[in-house]
PDB file of N, CA and C in Angstrom:
ATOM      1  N   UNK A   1      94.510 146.740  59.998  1.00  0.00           N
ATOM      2  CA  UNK A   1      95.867 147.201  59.866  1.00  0.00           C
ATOM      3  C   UNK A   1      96.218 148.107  61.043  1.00  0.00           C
ATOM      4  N   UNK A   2      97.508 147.624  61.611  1.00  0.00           N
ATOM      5  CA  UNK A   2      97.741 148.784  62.694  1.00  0.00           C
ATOM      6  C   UNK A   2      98.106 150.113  62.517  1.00  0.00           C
ATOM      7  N   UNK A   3      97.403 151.095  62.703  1.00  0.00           N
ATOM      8  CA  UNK A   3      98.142 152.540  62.451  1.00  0.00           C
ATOM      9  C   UNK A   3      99.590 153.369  63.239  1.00  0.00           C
ATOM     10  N   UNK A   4      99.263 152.290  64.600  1.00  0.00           N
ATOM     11  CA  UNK A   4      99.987 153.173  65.079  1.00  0.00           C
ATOM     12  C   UNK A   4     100.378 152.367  66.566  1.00  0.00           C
ATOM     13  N   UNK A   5     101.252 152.570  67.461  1.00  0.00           N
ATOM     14  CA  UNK A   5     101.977 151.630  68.304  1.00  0.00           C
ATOM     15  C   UNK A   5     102.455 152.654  69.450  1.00  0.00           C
ATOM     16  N   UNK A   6     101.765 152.884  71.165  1.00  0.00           N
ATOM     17  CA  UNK A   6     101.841 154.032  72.219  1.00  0.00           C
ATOM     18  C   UNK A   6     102.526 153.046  73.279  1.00  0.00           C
ATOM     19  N   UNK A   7     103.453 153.321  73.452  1.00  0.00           N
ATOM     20  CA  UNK A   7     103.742 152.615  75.124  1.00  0.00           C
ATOM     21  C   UNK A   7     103.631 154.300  75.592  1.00  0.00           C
ATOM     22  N   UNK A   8     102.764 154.795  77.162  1.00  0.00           N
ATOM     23  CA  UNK A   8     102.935 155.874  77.771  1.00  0.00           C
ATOM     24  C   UNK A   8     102.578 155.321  79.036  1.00  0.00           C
ATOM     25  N   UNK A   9     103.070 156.320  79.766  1.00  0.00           N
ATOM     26  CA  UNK A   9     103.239 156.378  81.357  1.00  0.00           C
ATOM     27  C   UNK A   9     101.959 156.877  81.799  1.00  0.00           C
ATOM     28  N   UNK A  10     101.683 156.412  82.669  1.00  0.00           N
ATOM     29  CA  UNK A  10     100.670 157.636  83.331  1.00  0.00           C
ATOM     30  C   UNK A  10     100.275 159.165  83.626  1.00  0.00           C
ATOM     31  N   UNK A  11     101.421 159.341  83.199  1.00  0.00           N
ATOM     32  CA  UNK A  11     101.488 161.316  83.344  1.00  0.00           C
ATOM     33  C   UNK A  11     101.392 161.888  82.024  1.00  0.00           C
ATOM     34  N   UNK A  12     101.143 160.754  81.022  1.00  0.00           N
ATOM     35  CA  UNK A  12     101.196 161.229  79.517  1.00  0.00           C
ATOM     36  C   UNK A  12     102.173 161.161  78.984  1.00  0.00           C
ATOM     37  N   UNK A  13     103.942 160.861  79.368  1.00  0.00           N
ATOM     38  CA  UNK A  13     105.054 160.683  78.461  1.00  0.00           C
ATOM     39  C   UNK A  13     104.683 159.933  77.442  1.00  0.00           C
ATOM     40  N   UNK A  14     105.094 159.451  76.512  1.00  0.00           N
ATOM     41  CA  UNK A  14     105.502 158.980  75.418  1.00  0.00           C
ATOM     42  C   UNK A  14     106.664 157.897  75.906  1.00  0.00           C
ATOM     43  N   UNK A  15     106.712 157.041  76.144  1.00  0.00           N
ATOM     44  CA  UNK A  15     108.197 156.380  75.886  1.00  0.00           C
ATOM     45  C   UNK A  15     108.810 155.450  74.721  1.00  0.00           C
ATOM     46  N   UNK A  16     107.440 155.181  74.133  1.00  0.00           N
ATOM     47  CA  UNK A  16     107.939 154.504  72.477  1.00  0.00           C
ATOM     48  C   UNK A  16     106.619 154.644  71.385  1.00  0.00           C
ATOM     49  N   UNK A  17     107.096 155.031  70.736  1.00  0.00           N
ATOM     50  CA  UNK A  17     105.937 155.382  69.432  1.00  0.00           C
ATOM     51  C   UNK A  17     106.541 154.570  67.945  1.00  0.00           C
ATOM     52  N   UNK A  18     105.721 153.971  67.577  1.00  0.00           N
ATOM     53  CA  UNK A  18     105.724 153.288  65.991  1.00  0.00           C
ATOM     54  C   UNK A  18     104.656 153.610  65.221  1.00  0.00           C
ATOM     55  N   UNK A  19     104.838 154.391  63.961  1.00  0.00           N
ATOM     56  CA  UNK A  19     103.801 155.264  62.934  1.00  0.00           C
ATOM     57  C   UNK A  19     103.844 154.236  62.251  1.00  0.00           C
ATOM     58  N   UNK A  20     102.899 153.422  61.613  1.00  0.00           N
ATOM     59  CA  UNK A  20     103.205 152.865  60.160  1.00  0.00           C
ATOM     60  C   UNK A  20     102.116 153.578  59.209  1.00  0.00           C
ATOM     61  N   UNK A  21     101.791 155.059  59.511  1.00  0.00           N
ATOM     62  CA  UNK A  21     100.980 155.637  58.669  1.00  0.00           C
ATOM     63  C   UNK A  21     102.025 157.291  58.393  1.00  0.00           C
ATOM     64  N   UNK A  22     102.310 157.613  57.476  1.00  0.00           N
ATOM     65  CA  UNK A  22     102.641 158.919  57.968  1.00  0.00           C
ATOM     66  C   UNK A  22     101.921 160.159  57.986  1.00  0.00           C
ATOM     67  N   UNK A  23     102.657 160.877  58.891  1.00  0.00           N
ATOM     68  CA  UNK A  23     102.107 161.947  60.261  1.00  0.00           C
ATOM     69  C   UNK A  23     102.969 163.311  60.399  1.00  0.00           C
ATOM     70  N   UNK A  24     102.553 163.919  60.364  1.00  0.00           N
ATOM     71  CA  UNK A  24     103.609 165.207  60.681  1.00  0.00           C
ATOM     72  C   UNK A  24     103.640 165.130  62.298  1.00  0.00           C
ATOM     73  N   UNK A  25     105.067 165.683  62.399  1.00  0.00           N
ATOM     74  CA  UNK A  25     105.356 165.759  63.855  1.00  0.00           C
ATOM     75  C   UNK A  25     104.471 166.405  64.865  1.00  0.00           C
ATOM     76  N   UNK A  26     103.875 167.311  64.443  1.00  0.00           N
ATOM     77  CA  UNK A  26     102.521 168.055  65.022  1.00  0.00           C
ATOM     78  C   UNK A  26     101.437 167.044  65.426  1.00  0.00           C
ATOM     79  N   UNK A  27     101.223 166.228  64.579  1.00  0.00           N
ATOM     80  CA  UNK A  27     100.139 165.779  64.651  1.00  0.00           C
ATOM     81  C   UNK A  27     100.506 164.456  65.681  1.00  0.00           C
ATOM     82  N   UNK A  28     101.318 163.881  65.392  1.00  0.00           N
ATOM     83  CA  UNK A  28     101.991 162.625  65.987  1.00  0.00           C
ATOM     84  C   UNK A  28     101.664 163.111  67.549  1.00  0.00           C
ATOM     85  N   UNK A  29     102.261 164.425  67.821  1.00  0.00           N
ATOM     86  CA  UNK A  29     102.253 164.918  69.501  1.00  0.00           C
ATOM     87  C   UNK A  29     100.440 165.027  69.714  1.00  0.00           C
ATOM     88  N   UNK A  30      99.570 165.727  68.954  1.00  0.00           N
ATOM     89  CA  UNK A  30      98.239 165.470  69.305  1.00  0.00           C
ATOM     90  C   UNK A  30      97.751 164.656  69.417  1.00  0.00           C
ATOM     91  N   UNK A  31      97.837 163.662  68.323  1.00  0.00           N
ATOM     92  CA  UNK A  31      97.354 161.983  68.138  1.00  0.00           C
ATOM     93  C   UNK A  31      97.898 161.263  69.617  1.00  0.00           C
ATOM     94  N   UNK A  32      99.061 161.672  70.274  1.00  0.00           N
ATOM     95  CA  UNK A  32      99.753 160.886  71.408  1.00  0.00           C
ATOM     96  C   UNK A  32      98.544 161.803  72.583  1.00  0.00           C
ATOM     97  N   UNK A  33      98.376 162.870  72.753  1.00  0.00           N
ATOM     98  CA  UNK A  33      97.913 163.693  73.896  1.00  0.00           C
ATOM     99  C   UNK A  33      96.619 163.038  73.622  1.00  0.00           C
ATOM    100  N   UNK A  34      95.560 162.511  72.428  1.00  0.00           N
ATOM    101  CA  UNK A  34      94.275 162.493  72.799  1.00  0.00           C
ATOM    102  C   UNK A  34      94.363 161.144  73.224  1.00  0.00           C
ATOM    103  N   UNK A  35      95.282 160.019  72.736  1.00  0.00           N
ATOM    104  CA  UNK A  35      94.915 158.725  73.314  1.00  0.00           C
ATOM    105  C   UNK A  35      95.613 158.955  74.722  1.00  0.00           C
ATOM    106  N   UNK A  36      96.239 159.451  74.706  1.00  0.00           N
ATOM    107  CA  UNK A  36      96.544 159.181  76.248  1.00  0.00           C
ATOM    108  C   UNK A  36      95.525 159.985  77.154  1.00  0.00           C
ATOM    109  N   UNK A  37      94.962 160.705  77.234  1.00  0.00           N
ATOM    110  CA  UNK A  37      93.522 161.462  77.197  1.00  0.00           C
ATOM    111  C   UNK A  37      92.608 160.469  77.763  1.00  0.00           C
ATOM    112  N   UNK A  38      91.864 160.064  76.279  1.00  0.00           N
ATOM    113  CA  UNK A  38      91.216 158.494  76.244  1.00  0.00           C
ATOM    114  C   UNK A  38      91.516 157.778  76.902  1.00  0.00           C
ATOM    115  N   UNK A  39      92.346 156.999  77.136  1.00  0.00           N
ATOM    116  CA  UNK A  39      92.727 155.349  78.403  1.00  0.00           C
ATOM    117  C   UNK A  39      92.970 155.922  79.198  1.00  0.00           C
ATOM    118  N   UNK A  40      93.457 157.311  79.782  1.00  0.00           N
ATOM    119  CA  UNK A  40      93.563 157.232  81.040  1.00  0.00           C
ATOM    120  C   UNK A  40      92.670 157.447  81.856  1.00  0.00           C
ATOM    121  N   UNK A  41      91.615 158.375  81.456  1.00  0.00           N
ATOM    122  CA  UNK A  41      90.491 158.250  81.995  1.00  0.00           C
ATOM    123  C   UNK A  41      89.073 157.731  82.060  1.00  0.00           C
ATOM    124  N   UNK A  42      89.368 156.512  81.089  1.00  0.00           N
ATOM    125  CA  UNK A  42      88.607 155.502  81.459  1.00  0.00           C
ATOM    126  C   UNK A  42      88.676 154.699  82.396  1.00  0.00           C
ATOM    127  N   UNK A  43      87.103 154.465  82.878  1.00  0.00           N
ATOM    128  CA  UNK A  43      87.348 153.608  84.029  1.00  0.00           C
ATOM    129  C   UNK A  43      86.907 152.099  83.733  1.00  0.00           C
ATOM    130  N   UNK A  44      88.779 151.214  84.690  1.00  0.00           N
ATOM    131  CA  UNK A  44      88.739 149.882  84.276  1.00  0.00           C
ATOM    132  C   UNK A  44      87.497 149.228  84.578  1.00  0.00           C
ATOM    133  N   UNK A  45      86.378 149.508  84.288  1.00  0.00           N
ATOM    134  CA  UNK A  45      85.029 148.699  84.593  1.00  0.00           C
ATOM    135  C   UNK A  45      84.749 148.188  82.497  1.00  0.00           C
ATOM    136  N   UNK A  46      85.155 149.083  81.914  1.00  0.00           N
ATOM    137  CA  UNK A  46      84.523 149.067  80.678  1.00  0.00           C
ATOM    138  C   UNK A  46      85.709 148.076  80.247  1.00  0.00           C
ATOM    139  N   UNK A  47      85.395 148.512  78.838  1.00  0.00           N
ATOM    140  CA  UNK A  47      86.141 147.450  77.761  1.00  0.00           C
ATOM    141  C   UNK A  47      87.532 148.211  77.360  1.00  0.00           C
ATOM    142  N   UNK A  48      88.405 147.412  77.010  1.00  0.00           N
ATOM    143  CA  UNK A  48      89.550 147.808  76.583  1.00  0.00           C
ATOM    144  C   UNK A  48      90.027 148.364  74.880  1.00  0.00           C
ATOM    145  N   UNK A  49      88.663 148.636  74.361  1.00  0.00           N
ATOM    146  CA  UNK A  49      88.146 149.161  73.008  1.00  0.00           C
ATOM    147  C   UNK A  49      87.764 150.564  73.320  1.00  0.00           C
ATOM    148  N   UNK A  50      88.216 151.334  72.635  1.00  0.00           N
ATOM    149  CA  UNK A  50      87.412 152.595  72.284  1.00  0.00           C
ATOM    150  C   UNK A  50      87.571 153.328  70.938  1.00  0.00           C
ATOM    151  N   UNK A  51      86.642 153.668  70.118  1.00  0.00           N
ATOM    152  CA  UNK A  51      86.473 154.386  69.159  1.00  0.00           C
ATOM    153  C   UNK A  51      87.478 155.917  69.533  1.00  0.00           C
ATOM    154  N   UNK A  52      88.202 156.057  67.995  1.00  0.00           N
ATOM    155  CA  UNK A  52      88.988 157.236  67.668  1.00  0.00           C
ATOM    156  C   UNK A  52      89.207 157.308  66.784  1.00  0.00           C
ATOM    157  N   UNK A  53      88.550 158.364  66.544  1.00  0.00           N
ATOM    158  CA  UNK A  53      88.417 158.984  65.127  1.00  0.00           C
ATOM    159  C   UNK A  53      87.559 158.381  64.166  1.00  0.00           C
ATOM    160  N   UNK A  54      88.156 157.946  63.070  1.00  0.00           N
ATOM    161  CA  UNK A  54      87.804 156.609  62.043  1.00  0.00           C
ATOM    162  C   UNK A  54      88.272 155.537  62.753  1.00  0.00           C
ATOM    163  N   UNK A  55      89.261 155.068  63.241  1.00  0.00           N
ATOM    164  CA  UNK A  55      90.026 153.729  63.893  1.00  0.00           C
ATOM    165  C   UNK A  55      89.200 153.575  65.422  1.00  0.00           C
ATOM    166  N   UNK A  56      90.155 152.583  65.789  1.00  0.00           N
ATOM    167  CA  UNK A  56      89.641 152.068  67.020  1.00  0.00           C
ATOM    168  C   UNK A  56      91.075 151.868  67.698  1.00  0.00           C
ATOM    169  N   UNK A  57      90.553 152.156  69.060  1.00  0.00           N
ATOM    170  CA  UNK A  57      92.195 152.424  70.114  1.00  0.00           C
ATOM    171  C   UNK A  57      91.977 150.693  71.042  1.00  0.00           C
ATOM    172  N   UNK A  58      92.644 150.096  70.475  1.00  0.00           N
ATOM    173  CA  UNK A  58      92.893 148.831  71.957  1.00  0.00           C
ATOM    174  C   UNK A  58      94.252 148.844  72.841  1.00  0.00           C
ATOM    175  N   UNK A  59      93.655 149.110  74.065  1.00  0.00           N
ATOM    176  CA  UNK A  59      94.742 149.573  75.109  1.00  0.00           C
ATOM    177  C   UNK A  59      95.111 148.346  76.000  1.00  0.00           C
ATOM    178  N   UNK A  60      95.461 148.780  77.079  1.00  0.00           N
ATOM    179  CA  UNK A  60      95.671 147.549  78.122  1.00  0.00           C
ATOM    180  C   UNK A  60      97.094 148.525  78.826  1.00  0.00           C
ATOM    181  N   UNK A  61      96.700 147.888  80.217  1.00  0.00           N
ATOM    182  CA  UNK A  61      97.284 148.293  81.317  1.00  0.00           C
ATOM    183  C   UNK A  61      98.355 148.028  82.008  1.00  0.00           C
ATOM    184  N   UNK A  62      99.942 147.785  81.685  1.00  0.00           N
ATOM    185  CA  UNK A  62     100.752 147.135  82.277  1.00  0.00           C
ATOM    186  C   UNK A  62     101.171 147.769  83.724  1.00  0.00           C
ATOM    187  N   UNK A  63     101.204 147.237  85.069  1.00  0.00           N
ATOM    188  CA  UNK A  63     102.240 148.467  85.818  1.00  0.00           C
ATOM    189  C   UNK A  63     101.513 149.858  85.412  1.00  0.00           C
ATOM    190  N   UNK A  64     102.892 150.852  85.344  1.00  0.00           N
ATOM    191  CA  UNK A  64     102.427 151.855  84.745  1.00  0.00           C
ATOM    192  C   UNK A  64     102.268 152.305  83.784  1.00  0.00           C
ATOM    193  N   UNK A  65     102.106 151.641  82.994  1.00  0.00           N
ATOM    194  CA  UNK A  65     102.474 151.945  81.061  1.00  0.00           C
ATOM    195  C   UNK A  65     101.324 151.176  80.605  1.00  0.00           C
ATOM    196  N   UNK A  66     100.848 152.198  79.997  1.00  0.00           N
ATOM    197  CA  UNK A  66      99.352 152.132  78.678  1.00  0.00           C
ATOM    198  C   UNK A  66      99.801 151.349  77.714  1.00  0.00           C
ATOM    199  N   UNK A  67     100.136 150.278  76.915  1.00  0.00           N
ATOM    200  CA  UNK A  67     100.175 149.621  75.581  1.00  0.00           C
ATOM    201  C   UNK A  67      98.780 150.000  74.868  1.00  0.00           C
ATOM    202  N   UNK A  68      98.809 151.162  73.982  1.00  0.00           N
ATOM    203  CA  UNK A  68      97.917 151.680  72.860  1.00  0.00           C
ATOM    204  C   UNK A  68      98.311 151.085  71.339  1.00  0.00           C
ATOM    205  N   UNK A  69      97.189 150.460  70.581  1.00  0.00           N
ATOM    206  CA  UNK A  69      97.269 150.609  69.157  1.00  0.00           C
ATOM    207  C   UNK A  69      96.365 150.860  68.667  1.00  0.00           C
ATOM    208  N   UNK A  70      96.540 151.835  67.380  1.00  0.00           N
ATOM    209  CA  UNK A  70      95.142 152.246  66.970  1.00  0.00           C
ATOM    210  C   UNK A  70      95.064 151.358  65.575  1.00  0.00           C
ATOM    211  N   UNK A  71      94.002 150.522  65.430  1.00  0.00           N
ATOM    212  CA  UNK A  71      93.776 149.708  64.210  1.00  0.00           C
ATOM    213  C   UNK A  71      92.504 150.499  63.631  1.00  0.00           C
ATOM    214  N   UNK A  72      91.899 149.499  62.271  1.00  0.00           N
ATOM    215  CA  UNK A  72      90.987 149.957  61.527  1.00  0.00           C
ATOM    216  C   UNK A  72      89.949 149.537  62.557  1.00  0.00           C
ATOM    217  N   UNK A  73      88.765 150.034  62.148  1.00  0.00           N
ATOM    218  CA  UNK A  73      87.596 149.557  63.049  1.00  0.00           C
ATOM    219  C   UNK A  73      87.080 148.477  62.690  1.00  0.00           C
ATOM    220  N   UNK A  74      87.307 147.787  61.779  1.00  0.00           N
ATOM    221  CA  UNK A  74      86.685 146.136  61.261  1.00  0.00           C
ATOM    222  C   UNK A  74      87.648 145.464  62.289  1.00  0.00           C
ATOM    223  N   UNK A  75      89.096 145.427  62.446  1.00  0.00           N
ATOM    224  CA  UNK A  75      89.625 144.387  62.947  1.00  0.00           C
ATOM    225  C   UNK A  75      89.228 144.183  64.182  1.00  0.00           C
ATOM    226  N   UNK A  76      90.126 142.447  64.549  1.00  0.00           N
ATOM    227  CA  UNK A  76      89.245 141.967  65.932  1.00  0.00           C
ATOM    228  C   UNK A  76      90.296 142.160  67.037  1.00  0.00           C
ATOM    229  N   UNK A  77      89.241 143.046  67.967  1.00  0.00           N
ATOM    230  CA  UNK A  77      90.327 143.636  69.064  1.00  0.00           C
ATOM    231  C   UNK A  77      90.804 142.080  70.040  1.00  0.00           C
ATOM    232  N   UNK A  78      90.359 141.451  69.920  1.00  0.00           N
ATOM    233  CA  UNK A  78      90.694 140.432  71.192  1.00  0.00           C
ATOM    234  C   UNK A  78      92.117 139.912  70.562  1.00  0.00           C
ATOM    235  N   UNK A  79      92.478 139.703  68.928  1.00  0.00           N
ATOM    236  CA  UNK A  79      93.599 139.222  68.580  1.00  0.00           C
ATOM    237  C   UNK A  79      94.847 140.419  68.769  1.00  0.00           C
ATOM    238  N   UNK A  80      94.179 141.954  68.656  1.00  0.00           N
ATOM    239  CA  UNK A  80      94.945 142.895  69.388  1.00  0.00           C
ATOM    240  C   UNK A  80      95.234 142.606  70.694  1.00  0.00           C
ATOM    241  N   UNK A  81      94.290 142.218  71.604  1.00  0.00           N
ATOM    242  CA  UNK A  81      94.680 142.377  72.670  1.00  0.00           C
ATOM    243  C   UNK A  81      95.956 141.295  73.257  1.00  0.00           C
ATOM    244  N   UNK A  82      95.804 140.077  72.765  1.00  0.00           N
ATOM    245  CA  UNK A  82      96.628 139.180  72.814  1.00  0.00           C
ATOM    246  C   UNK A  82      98.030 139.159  71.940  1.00  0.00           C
ATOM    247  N   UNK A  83      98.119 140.165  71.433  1.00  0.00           N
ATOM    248  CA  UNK A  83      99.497 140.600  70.343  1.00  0.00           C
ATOM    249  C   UNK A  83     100.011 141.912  71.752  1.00  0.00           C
ATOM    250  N   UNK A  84      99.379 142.130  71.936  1.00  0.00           N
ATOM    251  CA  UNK A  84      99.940 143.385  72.976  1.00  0.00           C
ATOM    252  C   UNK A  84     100.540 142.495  74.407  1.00  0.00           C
ATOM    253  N   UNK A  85      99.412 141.361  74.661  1.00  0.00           N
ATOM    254  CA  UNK A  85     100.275 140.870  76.208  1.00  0.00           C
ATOM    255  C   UNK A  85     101.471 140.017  75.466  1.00  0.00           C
ATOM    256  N   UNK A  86     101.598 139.689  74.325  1.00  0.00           N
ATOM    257  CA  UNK A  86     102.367 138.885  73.648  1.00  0.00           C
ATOM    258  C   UNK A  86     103.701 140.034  73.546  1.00  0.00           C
ATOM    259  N   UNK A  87     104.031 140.916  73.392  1.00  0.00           N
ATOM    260  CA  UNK A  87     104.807 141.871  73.387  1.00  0.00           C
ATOM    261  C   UNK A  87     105.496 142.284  74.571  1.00  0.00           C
ATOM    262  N   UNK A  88     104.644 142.506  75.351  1.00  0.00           N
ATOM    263  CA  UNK A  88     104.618 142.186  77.130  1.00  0.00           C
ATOM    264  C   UNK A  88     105.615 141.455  77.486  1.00  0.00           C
ATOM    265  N   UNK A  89     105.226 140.291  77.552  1.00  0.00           N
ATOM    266  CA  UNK A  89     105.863 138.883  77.576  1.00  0.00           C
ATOM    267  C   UNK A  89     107.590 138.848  76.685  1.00  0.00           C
ATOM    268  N   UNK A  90     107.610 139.671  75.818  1.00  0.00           N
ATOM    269  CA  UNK A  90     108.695 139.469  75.177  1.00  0.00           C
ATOM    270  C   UNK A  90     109.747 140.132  76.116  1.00  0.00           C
ATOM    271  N   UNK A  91     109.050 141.501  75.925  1.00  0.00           N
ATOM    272  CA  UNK A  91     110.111 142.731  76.499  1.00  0.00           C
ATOM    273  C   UNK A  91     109.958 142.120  78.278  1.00  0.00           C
ATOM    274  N   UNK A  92     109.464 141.496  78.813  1.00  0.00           N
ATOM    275  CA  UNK A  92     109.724 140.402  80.545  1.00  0.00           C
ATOM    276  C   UNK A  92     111.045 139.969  80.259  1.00  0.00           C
ATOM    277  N   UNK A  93     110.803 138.678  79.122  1.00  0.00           N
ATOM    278  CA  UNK A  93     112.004 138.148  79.074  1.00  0.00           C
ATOM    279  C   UNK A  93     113.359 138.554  78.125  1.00  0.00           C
ATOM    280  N   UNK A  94     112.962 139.814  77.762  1.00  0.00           N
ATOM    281  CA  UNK A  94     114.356 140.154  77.203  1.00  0.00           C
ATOM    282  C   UNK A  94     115.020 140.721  78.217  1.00  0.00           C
ATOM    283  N   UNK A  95     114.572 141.957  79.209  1.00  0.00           N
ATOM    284  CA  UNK A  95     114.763 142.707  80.398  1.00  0.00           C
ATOM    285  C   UNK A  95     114.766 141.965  81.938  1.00  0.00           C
ATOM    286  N   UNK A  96     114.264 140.691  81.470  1.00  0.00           N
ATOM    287  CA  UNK A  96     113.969 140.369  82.989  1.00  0.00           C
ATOM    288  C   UNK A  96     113.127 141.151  83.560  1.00  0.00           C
ATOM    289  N   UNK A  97     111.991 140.947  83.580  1.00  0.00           N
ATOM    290  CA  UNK A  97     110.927 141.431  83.942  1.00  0.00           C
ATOM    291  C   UNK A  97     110.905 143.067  84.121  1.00  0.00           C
ATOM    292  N   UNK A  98     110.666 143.294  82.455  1.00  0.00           N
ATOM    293  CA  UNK A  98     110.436 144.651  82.240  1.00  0.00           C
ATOM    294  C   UNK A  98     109.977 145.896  83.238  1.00  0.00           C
ATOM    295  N   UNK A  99     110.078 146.880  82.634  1.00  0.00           N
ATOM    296  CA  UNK A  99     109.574 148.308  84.005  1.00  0.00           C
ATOM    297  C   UNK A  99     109.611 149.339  83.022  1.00  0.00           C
ATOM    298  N   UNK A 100     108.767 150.566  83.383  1.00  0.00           N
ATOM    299  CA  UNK A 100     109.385 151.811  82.637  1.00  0.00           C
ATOM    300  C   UNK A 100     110.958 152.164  82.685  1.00  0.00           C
ATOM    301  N   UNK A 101     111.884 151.867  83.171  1.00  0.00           N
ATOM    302  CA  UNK A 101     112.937 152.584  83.421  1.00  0.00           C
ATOM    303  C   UNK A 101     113.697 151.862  82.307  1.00  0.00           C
ATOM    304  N   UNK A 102     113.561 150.627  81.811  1.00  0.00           N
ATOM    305  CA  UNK A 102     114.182 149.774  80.925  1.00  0.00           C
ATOM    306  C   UNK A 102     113.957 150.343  79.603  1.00  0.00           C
ATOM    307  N   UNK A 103     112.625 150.248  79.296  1.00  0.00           N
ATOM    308  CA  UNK A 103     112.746 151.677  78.106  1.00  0.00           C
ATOM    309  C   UNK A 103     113.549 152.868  78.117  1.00  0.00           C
ATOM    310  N   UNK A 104     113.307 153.660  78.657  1.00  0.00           N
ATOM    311  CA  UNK A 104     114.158 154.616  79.046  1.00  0.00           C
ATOM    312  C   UNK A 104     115.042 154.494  79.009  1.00  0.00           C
ATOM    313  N   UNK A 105     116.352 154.085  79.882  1.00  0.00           N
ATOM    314  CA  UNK A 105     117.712 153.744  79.568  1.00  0.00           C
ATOM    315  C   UNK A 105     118.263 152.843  78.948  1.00  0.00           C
ATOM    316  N   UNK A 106     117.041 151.765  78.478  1.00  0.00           N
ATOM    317  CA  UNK A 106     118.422 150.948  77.515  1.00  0.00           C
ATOM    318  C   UNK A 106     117.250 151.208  76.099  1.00  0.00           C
ATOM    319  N   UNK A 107     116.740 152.163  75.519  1.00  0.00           N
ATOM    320  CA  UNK A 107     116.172 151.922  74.410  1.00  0.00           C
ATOM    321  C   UNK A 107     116.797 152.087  73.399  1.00  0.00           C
ATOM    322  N   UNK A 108     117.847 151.877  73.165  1.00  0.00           N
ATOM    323  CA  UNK A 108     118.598 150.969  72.129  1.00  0.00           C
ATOM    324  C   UNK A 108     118.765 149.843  71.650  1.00  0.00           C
ATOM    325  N   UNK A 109     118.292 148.905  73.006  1.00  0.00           N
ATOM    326  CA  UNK A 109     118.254 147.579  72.852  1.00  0.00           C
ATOM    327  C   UNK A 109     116.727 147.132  72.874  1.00  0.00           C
ATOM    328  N   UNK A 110     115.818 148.599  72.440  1.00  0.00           N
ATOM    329  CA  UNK A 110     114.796 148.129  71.627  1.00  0.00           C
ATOM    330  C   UNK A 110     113.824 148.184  70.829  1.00  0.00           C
TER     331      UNK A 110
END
């Protein structure tokens, strides 16, 4: 089950967050600072899995934007990983080949 849904920048912004667990706002901002923590300073030699907490974080690298979800630790990250470039792929062709700035100013339209 997914807990939780990070698009962030490289400097640590936040630019879209989806809870499907609830979180106090406190915690939501820590939970965002340690994964972004986590993927960013891993180095792309390893796997795109890492243990957090109880769950498990599957990331991936667009440009400049981290796509983070944190699932249970039974599920299979490779069908994560392919739901995330699948998302990718959407927001390309809704934006015409997406960017951070498209979040940002038109996130209404998403």
């Amino acid at each position: 089950m997914i807990r939780f849904i990070l698009l962030q920048n490289r400097q640590g912004k936040t630019r879209l967050a989806k809870y499907y667990v609830p979180l106090e706002d406190s915690e939501k901002h820590k939970v965002e600072y340690e994964v972004h923590r986590l993927v960013v300073n891993r180095d792309p030699k390893f796997t795109n899995f890492v243990e957090f907490r109880t769950h498990k974080v599957i990331y991936r690298r667009y440009a400049g934007l981290f796509f983070s979800l944190c699932v249970d630790i039974t599920d299979n990250e490779l069908a994560y990983l392919e739901c995330i470039h699948l998302f990718v792929e959407i927001l390309d062709h809704f934006f015409s080949n997406v960017c951070e700035l498209d979040l940002v100013f038109n996130f209404h339209k998403s």
